[in-house]
C-alpha atoms as a PDB file:
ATOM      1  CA  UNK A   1     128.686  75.007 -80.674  1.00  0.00           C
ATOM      2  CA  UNK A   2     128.476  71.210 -79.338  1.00  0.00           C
ATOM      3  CA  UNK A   3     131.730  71.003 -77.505  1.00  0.00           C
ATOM      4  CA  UNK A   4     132.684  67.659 -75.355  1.00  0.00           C
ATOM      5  CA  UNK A   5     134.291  69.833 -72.947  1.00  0.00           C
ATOM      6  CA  UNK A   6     133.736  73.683 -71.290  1.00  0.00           C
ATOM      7  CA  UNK A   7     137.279  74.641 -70.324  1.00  0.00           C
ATOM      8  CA  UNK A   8     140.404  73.832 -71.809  1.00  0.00           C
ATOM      9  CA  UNK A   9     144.297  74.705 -70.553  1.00  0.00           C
ATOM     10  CA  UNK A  10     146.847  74.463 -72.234  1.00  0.00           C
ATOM     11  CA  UNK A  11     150.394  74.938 -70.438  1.00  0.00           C
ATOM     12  CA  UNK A  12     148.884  77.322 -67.716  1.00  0.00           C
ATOM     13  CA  UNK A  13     150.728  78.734 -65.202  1.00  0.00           C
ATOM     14  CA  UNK A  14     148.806  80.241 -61.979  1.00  0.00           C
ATOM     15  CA  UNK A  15     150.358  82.687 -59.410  1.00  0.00           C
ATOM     16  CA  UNK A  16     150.451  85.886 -59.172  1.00  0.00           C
ATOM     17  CA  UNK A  17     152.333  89.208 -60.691  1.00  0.00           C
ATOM     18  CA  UNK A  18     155.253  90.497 -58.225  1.00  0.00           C
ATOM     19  CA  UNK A  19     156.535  93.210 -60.455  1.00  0.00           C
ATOM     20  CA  UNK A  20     159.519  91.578 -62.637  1.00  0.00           C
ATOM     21  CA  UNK A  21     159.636  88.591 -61.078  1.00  0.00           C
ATOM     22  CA  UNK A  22     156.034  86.582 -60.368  1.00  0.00           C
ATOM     23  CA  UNK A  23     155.106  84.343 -57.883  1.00  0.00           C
ATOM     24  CA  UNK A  24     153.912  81.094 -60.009  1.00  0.00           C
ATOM     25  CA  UNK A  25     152.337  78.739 -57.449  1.00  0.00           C
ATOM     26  CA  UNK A  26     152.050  75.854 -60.743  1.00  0.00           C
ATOM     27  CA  UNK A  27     153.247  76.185 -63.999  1.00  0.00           C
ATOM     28  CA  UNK A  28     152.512  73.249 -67.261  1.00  0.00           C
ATOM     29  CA  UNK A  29     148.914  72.753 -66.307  1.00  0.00           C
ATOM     30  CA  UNK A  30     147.017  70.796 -69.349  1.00  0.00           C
ATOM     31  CA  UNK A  31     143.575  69.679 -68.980  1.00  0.00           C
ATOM     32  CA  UNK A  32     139.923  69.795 -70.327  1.00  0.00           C
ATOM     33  CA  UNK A  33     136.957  70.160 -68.288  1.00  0.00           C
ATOM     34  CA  UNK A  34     134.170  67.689 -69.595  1.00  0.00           C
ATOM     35  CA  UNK A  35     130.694  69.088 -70.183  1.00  0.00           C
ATOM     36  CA  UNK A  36     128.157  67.779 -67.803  1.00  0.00           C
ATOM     37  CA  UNK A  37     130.317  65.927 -65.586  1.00  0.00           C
ATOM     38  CA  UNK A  38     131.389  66.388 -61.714  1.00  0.00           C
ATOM     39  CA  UNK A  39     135.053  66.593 -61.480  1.00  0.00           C
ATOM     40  CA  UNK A  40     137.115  66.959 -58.405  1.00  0.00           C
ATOM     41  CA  UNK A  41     140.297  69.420 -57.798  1.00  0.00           C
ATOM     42  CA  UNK A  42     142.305  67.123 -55.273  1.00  0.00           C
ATOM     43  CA  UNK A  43     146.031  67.799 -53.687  1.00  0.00           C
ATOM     44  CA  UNK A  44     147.696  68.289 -50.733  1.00  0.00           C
ATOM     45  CA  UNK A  45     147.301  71.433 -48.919  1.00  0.00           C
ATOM     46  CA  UNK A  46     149.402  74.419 -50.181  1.00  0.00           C
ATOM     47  CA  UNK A  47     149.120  72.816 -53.973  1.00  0.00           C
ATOM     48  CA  UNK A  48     147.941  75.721 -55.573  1.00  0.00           C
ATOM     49  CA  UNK A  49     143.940  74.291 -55.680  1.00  0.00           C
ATOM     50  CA  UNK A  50     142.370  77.707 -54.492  1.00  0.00           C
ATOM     51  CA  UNK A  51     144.716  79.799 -56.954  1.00  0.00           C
ATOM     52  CA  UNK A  52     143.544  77.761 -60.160  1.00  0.00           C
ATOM     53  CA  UNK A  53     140.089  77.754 -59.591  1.00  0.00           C
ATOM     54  CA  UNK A  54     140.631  81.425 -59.397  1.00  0.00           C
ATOM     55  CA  UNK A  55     142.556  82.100 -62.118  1.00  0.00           C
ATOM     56  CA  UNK A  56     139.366  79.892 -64.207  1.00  0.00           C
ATOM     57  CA  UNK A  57     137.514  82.271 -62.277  1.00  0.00           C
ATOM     58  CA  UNK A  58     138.745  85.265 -64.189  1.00  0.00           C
ATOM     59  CA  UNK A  59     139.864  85.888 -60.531  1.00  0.00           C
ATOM     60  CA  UNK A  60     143.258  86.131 -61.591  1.00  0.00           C
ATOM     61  CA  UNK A  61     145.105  86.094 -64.974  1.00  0.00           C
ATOM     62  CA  UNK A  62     147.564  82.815 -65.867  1.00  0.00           C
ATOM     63  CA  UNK A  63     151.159  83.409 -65.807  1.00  0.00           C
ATOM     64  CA  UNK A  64     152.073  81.699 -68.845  1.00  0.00           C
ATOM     65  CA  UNK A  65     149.624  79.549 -71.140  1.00  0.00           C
ATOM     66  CA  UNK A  66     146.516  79.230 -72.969  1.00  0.00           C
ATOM     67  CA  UNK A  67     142.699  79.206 -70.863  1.00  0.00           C
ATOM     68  CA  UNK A  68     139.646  79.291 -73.075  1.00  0.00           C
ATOM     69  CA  UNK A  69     135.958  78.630 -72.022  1.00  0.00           C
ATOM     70  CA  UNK A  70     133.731  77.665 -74.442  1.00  0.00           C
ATOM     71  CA  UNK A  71     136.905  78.019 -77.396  1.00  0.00           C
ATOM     72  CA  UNK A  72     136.991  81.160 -76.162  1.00  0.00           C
ATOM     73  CA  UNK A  73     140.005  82.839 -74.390  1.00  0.00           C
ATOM     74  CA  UNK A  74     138.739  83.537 -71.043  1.00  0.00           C
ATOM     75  CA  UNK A  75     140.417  86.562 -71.503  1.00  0.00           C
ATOM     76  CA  UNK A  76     138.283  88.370 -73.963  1.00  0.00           C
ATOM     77  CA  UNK A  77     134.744  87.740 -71.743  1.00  0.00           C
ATOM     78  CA  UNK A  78     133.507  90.696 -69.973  1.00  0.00           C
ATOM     79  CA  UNK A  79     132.834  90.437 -66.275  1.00  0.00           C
ATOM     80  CA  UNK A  80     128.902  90.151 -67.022  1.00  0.00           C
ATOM     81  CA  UNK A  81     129.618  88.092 -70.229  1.00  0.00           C
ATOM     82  CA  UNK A  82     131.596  85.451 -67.584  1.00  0.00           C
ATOM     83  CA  UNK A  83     129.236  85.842 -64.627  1.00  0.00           C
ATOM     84  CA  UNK A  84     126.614  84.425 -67.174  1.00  0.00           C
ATOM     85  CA  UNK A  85     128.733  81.595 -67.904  1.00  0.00           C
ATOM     86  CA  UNK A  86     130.327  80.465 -64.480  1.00  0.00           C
ATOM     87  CA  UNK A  87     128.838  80.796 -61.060  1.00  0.00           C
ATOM     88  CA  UNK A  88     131.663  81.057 -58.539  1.00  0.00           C
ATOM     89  CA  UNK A  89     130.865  79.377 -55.135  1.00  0.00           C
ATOM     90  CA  UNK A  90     134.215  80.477 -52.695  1.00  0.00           C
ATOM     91  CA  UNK A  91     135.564  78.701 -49.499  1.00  0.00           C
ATOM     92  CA  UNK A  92     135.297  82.026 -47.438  1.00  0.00           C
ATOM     93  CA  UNK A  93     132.118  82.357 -45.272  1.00  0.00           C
ATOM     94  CA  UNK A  94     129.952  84.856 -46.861  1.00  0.00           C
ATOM     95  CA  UNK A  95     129.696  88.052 -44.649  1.00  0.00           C
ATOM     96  CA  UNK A  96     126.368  89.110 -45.865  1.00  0.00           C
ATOM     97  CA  UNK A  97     124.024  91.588 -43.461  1.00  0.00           C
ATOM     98  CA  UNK A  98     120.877  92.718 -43.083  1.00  0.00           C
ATOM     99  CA  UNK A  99     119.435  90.243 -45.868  1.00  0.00           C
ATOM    100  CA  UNK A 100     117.127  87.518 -45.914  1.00  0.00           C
ATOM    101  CA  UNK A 101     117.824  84.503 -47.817  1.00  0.00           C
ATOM    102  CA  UNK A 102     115.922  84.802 -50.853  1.00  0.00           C
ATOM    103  CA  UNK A 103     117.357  88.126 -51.067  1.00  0.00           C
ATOM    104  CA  UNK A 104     121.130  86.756 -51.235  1.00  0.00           C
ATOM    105  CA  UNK A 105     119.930  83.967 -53.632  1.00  0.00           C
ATOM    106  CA  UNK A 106     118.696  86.830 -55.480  1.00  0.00           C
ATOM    107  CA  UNK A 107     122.066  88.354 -55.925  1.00  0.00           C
ATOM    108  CA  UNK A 108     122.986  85.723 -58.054  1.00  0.00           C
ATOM    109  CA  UNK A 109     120.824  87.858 -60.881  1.00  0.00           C
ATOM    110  CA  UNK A 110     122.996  90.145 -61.242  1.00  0.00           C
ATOM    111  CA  UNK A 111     124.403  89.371 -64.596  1.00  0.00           C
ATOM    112  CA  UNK A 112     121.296  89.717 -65.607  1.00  0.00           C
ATOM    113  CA  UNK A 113     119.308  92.602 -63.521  1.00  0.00           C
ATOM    114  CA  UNK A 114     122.682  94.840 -62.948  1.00  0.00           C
ATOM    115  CA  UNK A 115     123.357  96.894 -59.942  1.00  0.00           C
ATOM    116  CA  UNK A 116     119.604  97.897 -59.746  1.00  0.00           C
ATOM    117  CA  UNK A 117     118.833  94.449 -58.873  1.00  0.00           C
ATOM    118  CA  UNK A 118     115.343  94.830 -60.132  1.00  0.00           C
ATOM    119  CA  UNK A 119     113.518  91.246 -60.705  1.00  0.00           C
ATOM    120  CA  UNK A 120     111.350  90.215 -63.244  1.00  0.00           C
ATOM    121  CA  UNK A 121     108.836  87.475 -63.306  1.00  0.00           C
ATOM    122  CA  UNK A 122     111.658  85.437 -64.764  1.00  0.00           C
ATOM    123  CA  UNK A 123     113.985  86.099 -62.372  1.00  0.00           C
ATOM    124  CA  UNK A 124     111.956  85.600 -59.118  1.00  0.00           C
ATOM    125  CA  UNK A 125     110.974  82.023 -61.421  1.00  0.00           C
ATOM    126  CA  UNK A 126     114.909  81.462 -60.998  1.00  0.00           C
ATOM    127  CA  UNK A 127     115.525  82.297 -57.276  1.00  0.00           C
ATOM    128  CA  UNK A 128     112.489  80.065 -56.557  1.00  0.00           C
ATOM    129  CA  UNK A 129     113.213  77.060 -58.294  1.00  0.00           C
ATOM    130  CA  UNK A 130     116.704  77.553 -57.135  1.00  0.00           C
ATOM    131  CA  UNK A 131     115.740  78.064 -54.058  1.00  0.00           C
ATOM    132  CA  UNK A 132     113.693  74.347 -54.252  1.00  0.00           C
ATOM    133  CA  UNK A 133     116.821  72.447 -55.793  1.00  0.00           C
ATOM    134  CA  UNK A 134     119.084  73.579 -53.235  1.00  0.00           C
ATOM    135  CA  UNK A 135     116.545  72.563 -50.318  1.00  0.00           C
ATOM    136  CA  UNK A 136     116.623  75.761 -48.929  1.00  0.00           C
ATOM    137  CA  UNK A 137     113.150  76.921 -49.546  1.00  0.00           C
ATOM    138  CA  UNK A 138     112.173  76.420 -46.295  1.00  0.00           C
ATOM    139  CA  UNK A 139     114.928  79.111 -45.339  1.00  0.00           C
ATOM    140  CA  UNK A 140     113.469  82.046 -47.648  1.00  0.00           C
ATOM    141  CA  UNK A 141     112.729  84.501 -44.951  1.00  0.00           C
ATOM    142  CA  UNK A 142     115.070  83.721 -42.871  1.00  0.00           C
ATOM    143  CA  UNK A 143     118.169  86.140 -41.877  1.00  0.00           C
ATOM    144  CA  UNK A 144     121.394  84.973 -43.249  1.00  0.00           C
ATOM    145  CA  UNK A 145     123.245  86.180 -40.798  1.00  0.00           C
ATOM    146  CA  UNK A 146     121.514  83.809 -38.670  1.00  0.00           C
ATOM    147  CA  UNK A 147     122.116  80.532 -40.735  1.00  0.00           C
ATOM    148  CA  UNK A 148     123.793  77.534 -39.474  1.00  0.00           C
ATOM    149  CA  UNK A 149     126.848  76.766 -41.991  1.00  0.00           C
ATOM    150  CA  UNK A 150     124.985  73.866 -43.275  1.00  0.00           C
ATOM    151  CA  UNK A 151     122.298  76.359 -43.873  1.00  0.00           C
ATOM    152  CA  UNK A 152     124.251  78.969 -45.405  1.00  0.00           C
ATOM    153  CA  UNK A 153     126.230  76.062 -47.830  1.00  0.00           C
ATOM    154  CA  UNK A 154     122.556  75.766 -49.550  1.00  0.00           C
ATOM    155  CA  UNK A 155     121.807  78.757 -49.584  1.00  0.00           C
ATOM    156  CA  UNK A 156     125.334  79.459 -51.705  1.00  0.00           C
ATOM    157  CA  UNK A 157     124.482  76.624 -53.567  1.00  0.00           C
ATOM    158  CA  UNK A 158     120.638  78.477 -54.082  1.00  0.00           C
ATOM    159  CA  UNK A 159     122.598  81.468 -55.462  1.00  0.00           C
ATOM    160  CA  UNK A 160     124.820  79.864 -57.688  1.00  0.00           C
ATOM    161  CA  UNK A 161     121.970  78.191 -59.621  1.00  0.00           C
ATOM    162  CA  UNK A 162     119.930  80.977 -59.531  1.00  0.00           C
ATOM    163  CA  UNK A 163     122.563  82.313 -61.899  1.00  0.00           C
ATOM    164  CA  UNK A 164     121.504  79.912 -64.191  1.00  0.00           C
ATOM    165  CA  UNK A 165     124.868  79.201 -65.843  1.00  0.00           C
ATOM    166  CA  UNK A 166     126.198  75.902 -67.841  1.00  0.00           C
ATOM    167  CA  UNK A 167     129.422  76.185 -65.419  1.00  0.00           C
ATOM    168  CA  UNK A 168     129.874  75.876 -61.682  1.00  0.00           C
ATOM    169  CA  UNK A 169     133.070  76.285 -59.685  1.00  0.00           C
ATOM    170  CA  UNK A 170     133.479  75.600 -56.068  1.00  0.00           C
ATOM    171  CA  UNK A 171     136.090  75.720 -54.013  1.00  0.00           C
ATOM    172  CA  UNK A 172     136.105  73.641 -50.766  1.00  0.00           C
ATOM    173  CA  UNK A 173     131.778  74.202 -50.671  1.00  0.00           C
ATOM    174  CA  UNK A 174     131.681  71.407 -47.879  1.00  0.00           C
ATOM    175  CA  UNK A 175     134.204  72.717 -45.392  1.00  0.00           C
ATOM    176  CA  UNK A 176     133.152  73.010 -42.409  1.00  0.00           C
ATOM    177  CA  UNK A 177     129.875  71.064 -42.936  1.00  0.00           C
ATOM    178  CA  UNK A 178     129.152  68.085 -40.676  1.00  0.00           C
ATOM    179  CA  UNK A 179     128.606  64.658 -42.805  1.00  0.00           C
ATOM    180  CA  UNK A 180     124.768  65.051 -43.334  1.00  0.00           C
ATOM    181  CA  UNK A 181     124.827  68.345 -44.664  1.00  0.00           C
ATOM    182  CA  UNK A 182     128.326  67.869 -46.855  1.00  0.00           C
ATOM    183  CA  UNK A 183     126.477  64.257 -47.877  1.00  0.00           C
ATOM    184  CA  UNK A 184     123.259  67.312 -48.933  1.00  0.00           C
ATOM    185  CA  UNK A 185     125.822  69.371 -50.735  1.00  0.00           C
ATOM    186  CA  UNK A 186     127.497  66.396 -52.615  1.00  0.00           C
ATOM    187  CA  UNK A 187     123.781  64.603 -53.693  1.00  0.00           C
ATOM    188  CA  UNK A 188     123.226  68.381 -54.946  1.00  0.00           C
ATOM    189  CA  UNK A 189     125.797  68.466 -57.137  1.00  0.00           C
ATOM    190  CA  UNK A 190     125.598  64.693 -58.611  1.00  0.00           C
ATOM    191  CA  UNK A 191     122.254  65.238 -59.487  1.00  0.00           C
ATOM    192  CA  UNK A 192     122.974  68.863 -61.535  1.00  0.00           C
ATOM    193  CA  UNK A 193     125.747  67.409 -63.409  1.00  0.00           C
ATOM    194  CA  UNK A 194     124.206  63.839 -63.913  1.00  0.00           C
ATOM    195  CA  UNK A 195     120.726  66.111 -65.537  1.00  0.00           C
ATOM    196  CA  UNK A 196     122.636  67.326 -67.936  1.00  0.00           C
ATOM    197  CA  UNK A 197     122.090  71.316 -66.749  1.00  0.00           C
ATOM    198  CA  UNK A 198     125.426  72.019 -65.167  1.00  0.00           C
ATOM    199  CA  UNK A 199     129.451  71.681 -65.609  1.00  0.00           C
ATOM    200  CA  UNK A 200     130.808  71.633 -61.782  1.00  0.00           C
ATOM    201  CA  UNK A 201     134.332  71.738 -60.729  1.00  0.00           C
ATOM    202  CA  UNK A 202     134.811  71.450 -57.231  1.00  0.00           C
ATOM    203  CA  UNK A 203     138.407  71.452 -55.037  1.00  0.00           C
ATOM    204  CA  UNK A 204     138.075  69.370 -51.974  1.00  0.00           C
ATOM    205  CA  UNK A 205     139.786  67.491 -49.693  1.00  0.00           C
ATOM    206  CA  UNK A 206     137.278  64.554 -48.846  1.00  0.00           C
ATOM    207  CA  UNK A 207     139.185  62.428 -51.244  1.00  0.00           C
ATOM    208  CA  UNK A 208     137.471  59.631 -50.472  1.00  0.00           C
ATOM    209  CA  UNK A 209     134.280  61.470 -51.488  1.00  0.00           C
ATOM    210  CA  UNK A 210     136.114  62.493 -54.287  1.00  0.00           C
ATOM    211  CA  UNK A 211     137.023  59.000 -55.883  1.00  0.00           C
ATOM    212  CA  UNK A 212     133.174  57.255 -55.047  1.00  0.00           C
ATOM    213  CA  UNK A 213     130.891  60.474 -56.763  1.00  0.00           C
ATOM    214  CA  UNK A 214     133.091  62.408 -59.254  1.00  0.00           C
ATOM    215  CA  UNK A 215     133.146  61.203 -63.193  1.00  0.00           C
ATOM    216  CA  UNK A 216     136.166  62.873 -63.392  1.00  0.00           C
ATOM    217  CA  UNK A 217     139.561  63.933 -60.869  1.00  0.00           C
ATOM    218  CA  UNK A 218     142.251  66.371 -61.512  1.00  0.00           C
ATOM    219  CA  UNK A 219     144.742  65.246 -59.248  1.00  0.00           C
ATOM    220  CA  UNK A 220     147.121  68.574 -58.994  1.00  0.00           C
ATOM    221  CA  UNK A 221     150.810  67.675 -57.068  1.00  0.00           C
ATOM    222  CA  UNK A 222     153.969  69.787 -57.310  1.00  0.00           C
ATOM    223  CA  UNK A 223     154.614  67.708 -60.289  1.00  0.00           C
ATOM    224  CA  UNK A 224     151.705  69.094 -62.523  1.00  0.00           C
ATOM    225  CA  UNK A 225     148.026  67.965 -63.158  1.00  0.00           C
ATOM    226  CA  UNK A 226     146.772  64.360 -63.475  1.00  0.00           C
ATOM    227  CA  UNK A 227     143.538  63.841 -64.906  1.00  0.00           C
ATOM    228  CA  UNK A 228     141.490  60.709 -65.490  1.00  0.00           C
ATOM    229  CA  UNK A 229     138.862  58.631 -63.704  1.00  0.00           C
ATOM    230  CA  UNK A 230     138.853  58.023 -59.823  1.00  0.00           C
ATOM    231  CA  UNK A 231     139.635  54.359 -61.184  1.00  0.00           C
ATOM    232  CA  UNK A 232     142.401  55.267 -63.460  1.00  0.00           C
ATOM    233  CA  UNK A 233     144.117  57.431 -61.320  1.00  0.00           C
ATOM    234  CA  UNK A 234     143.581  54.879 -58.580  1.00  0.00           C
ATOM    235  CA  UNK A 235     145.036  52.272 -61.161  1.00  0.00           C
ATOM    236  CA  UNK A 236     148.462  54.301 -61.806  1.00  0.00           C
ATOM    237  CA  UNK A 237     149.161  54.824 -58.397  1.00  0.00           C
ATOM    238  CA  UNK A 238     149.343  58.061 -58.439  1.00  0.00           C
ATOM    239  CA  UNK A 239     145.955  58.797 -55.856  1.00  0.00           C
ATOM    240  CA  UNK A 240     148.044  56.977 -53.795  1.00  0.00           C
ATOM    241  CA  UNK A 241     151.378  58.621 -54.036  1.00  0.00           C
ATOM    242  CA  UNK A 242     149.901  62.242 -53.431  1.00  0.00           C
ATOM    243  CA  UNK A 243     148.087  61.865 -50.318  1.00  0.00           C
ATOM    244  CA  UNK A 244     149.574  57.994 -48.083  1.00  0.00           C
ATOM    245  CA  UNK A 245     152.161  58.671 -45.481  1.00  0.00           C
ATOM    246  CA  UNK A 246     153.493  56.724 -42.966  1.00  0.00           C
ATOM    247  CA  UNK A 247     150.529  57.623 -41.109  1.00  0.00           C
ATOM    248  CA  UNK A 248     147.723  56.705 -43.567  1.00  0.00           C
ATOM    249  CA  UNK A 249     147.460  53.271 -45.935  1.00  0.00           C
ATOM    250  CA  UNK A 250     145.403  53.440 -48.863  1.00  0.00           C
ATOM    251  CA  UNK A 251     143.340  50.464 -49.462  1.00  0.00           C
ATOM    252  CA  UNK A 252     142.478  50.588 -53.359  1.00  0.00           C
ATOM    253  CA  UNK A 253     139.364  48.133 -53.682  1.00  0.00           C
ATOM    254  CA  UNK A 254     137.744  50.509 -51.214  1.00  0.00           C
ATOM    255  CA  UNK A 255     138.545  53.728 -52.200  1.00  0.00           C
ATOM    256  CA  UNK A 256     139.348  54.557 -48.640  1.00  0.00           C
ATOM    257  CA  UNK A 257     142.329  56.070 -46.778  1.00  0.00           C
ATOM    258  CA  UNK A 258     142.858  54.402 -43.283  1.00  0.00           C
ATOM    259  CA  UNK A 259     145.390  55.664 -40.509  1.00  0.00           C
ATOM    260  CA  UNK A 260     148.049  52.978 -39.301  1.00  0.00           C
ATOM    261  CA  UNK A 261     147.925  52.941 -35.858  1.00  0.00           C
ATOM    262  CA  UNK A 262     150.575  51.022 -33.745  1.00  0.00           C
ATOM    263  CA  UNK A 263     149.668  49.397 -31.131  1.00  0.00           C
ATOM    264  CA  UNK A 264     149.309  50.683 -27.470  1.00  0.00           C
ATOM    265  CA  UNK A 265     151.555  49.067 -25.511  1.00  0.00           C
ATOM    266  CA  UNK A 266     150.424  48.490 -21.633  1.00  0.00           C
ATOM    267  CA  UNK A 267     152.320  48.627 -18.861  1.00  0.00           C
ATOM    268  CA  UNK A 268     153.142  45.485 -16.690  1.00  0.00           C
END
């Protein structure tokens, strides 16, 4: 099957069940998610970012709606049938103990080794070249538990290509990070989707990131989900009209959000 794109919504709805009455957090979400291209989850916080990428996930079912991966509802995959189609990357920090790091990139196997976690040639092949593309081979015998978070962000990274799947979501995967290592993350996942290997989807809030590297932005507001180029979106205003406040002008030729700052005044 040659699709153009890996997911596809159609009226989705995301929250979650609260016996009669549910708790939708965004409801009329319609979008596809082009094959080999980086696209960006932007909104303001509270938006209901986290709670779609989960309910792609398999996390959580929608509400209301169609979701199908692949032009299949996501619905009828099995959990090792989806783990060998998406590799999940989540904001929290892993709590991981008593491992070293080629033995959490290893984890990301599992679809494929089980619970045993047994390797094969083939597998250590993956954790190793994963381990290379993420730049964390140098880390390999490391504890995790002893990892810097710029550290540990490859080192996710390392497991979620170890996985070897045509899908990638991440949710906020440079939080916390200090520029050079979210710049590492970022250059990581141009170059996967701009080979041709990987589908990522990636919530953030460096917008500004956002509109200069990803081929693609949904742009989710209370209103529903915008998608289109950084430039289109940038074009219809909208980019502007979810995040600018009195606080912060948005300076379109740039791509750049700047705060307005009166000036100080002295005393005499």
């Amino acid at each position: 099957m040659n699709l153009s794109y890996a997911y596809k919504l159609n009226g989705v709805a995301t929250g979650y069940p609260a016996g009669r009455t549910p708790r939708v957090v965004a409801r009329g979400l319609s979008a596809e998610l082009k094959t080999g291209r980086l696209t960006a989850l932007v909104g303001a916080n509270g938006v209901g970012k986290s709670t779609l990428l989960r309910t792609m996930a398999g996390f959580q079912p929608p509400l209301d709606g169609s979701l199908t991966l692949f032009d299949r509802p996501l619905k009828s995959y099995s959990a090792r049938q989806l783990a060998r189609q998406v590799a999940v990357v989540t904001a929290a920090r892993p709590i991981v103990g008593g491992l070293t790091v080629a033995e959490v990139v290893a984890l990301g196997r599992m679809p494929y080794t089980g619970l045993t976690g047994r390797l094969s040639a083939f597998d250590r092949e993956a954790v190793d070249k994963a381990l290379r593309r993420s730049g964390a081979n140098h880390l390999a015998d490391r504890d995790f538990g002893g990892l810097s978070d710029g550290e540990r962000a490859k080192v996710m990274m390392a497991r979620a290509l170890a996985a070897e799947t045509p899908v990638v979501l991440l949710d906020e995967p440079t939080a916390f990070l200090d520029l050079g290592a979210a710049a590492h993350i970022w250059t990581l996942l141009t170059d996967i989707t701009r080979d041709g290997t990987h589908t990522v989807l990636l919530s953030t809030h460096d917008i500004e990131a956002a509109l200069r590297l990803a081929d693609q932005l949904w742009l989710l507001t209370p209103q529903g989900l915008s998608v289109g180029t950084p430039a289109q979106l940038i074009e219809t205003g909208e980019v502007e009209k979810a995040f600018a406040t009195p606080e912060l002008a948005f300076d379109a030729t740039a791509r750049r959000f700047s705060m307005v700052m009166a000036a100080p005044t002295r005393p005499n």
